[in-house]
C-alpha atoms as a PDB file:
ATOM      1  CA  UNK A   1       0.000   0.000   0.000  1.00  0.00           C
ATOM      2  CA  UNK A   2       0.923   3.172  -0.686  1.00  0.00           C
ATOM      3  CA  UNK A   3       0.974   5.828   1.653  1.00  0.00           C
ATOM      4  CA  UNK A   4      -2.311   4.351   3.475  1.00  0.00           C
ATOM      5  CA  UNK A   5      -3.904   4.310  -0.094  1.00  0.00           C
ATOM      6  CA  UNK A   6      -5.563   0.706  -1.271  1.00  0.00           C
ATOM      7  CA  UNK A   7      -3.420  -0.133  -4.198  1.00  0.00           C
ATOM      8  CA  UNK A   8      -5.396  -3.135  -6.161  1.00  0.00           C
ATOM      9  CA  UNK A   9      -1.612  -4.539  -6.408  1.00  0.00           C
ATOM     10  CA  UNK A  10      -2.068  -5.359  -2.962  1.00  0.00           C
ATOM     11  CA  UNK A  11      -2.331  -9.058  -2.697  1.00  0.00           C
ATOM     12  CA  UNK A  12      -0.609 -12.257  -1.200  1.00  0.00           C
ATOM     13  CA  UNK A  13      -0.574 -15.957  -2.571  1.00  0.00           C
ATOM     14  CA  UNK A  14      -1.046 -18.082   0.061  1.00  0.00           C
ATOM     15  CA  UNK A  15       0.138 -21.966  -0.584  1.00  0.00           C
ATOM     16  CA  UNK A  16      -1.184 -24.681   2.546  1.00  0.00           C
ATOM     17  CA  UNK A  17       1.743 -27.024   2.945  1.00  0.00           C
ATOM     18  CA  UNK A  18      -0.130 -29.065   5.558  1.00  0.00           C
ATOM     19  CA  UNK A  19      -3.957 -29.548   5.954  1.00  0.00           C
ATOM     20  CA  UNK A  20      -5.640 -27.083   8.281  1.00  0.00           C
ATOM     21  CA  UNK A  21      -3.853 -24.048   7.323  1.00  0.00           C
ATOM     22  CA  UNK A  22      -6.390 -21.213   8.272  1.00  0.00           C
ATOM     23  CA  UNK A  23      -6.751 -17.907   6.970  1.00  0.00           C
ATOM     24  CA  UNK A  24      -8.629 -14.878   8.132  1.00  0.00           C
ATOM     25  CA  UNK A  25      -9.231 -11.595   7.106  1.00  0.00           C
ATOM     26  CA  UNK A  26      -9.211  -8.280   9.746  1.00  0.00           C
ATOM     27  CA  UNK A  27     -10.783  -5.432   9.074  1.00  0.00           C
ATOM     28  CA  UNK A  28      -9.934  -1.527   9.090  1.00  0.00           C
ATOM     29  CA  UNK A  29     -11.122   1.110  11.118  1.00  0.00           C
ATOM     30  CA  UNK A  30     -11.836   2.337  14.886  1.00  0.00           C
ATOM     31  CA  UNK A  31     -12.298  -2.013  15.713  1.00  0.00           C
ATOM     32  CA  UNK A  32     -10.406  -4.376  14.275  1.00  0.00           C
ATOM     33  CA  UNK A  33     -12.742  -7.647  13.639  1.00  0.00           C
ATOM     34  CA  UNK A  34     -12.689 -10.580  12.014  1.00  0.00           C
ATOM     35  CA  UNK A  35     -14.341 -10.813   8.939  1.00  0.00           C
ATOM     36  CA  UNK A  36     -13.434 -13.451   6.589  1.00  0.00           C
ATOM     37  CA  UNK A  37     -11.977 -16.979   7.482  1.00  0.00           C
ATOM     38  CA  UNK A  38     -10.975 -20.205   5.340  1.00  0.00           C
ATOM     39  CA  UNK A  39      -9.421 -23.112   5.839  1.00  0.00           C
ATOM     40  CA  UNK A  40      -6.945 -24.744   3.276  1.00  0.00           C
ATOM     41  CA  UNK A  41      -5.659 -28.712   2.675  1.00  0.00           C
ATOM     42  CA  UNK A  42      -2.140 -29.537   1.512  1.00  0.00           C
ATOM     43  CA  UNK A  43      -1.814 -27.842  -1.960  1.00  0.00           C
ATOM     44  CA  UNK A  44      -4.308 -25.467  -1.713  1.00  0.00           C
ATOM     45  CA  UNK A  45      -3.843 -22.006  -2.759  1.00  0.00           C
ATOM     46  CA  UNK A  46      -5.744 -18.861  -1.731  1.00  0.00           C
ATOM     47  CA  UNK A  47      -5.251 -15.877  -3.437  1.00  0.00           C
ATOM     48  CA  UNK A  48      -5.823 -12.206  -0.994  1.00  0.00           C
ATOM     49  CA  UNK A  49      -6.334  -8.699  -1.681  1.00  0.00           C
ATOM     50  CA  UNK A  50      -5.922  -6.105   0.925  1.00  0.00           C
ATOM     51  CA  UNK A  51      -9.229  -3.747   0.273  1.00  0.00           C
ATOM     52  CA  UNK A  52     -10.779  -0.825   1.482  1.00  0.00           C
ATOM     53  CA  UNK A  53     -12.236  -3.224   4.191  1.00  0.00           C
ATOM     54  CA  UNK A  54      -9.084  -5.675   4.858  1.00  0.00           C
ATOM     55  CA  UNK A  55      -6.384  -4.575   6.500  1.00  0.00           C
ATOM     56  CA  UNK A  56      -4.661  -7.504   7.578  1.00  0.00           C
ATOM     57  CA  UNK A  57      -4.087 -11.067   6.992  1.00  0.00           C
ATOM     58  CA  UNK A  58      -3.724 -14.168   9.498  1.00  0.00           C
ATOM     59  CA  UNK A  59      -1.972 -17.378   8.665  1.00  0.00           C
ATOM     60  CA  UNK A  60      -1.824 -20.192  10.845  1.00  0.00           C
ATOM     61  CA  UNK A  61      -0.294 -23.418  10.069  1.00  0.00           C
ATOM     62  CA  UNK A  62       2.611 -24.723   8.000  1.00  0.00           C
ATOM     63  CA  UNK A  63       2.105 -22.596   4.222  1.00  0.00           C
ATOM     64  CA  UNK A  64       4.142 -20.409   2.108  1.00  0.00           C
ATOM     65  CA  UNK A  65       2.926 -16.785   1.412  1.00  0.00           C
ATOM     66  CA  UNK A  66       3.963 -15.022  -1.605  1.00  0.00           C
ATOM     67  CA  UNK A  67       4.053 -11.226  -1.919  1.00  0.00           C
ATOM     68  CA  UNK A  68       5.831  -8.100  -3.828  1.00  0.00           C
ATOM     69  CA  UNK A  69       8.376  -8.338  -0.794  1.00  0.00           C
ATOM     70  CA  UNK A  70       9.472 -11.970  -0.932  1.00  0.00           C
ATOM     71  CA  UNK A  71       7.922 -15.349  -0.008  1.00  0.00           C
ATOM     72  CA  UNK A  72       7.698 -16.376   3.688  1.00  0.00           C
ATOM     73  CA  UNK A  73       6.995 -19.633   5.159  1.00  0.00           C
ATOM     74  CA  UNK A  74       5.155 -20.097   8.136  1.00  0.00           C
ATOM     75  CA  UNK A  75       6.170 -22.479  11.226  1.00  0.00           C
ATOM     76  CA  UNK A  76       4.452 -25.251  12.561  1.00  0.00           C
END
């Protein structure tokens, strides 16, 4: 993002190496809330866009996330 503008750029790939990896979106504003959640298996991928109503992303469980910055792989 760019200077706290949404930039449709703005995603992540998300690749479950183990079942069970969960993802859920947070959303902007005075409260932060959940407001998305999904669960991947092994070899799933997800693909996430940060939006005027998602600010953040959490990962749990063993996957790999792609972004513009790099790719990251979560613990177990």
């Amino acid at each position: 993002m760019d200077g706290g503008k949404i930039n449709g750029d703005d995603y992540i790939v998300v690749k479950a190496i183990d079942n069970g990896v969960s993802i859920s979106g947070l959303t902007r504003g005075k409260d932060t809330k959940f407001h998305h959640s999904e669960k991947l298996d092994r070899g799933e991928v997800m693909i996430a866009q940060f939006t005027e109503h998602t600010s953040a992303i959490k990962i749990r469980g063993k996957a790999q996330i792609y972004t513009k910055h790099g790719i990251v792989e979560t613990g177990e």
